[in-house]
C-alpha atoms as a PDB file:
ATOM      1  CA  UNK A   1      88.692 135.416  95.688  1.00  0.00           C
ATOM      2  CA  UNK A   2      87.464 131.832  96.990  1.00  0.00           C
ATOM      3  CA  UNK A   3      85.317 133.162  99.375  1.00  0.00           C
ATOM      4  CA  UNK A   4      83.566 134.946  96.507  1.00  0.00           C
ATOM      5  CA  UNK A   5      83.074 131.688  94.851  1.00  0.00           C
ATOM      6  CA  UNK A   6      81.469 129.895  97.819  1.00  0.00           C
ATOM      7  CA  UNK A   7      79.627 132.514  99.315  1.00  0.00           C
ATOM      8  CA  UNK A   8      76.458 132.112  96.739  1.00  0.00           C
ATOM      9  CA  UNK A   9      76.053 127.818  97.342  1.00  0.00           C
ATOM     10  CA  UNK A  10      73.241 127.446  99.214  1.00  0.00           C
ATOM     11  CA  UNK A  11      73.379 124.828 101.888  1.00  0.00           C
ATOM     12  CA  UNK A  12      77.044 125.184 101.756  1.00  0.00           C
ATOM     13  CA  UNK A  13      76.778 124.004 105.926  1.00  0.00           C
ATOM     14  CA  UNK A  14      75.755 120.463 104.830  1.00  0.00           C
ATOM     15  CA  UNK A  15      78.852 119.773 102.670  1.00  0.00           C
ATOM     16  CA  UNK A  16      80.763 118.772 105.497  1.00  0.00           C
ATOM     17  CA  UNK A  17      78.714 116.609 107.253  1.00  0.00           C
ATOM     18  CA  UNK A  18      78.257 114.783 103.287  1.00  0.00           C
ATOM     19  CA  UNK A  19      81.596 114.243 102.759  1.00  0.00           C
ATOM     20  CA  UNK A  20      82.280 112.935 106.777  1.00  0.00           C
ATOM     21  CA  UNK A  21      79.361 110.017 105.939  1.00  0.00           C
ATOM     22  CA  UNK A  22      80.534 109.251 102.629  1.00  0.00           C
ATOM     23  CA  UNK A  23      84.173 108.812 104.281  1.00  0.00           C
ATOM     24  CA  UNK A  24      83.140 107.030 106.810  1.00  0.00           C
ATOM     25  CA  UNK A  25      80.966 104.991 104.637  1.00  0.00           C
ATOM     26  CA  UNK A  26      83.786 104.009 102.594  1.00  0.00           C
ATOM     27  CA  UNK A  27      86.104 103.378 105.418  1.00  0.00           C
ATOM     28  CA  UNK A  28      83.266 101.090 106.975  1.00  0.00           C
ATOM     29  CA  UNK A  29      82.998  99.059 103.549  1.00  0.00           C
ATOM     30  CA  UNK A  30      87.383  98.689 103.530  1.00  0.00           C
ATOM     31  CA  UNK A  31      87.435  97.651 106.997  1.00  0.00           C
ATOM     32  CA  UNK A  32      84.326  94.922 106.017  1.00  0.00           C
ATOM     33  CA  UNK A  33      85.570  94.096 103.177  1.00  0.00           C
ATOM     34  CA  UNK A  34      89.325  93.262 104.860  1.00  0.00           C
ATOM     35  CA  UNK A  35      87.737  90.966 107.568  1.00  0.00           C
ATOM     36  CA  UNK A  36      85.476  89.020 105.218  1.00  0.00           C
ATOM     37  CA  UNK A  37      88.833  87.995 103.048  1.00  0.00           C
ATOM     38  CA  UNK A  38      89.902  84.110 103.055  1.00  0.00           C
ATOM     39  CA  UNK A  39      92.721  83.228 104.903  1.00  0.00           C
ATOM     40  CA  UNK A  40      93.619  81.543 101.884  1.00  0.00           C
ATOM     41  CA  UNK A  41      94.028  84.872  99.872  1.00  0.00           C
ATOM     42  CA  UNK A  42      95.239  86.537 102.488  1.00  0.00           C
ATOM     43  CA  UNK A  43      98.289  83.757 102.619  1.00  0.00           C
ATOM     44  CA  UNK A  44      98.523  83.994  98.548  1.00  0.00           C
ATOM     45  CA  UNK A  45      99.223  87.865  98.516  1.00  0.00           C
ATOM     46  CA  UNK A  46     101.343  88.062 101.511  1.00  0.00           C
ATOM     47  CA  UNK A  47     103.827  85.125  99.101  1.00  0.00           C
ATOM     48  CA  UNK A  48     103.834  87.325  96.196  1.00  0.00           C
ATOM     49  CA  UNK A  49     107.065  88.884  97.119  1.00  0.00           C
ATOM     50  CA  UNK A  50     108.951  85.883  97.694  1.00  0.00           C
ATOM     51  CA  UNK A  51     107.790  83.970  94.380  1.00  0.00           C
ATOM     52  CA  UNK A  52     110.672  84.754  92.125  1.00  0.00           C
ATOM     53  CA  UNK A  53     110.273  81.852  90.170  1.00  0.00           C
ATOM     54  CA  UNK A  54     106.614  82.032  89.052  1.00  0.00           C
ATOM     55  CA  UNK A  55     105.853  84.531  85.983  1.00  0.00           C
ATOM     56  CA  UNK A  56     102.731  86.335  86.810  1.00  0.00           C
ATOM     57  CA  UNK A  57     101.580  88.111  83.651  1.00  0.00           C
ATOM     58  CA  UNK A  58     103.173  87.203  80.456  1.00  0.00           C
ATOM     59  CA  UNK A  59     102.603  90.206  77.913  1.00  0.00           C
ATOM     60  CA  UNK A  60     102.111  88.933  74.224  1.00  0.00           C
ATOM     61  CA  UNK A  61     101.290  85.637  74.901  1.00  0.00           C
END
């Protein structure tokens, strides 16, 4: 039945190789985007857990 369905795309060879670039294009941007992050951010997320005391989002206020 699914090979009914694909068999009249045209150009159905170059999906693929799209979807490997736009993976790897995204994976590129993460990776980027993790080594251009502050230290300083990095240090504030990593304390998140152990912050009991602080209230972080106060609904209704």
């Amino acid at each position: 039945m699914f090979k009914n369905i694909l068999s009249g795309v045209e150009n159905l060879e170059v999906l693929p190789i799209f979807v490997l670039l736009m993976f790897f294009t995204f994976f590129t941007l993460i990776v980027v985007r993790t080594f251009m992050l502050r230290k300083e951010d990095v240090n504030n997320a990593a304390n998140i857990p152990l912050n009991d005391n602080k209230v972080i989002n106060q609904r209704g206020k």
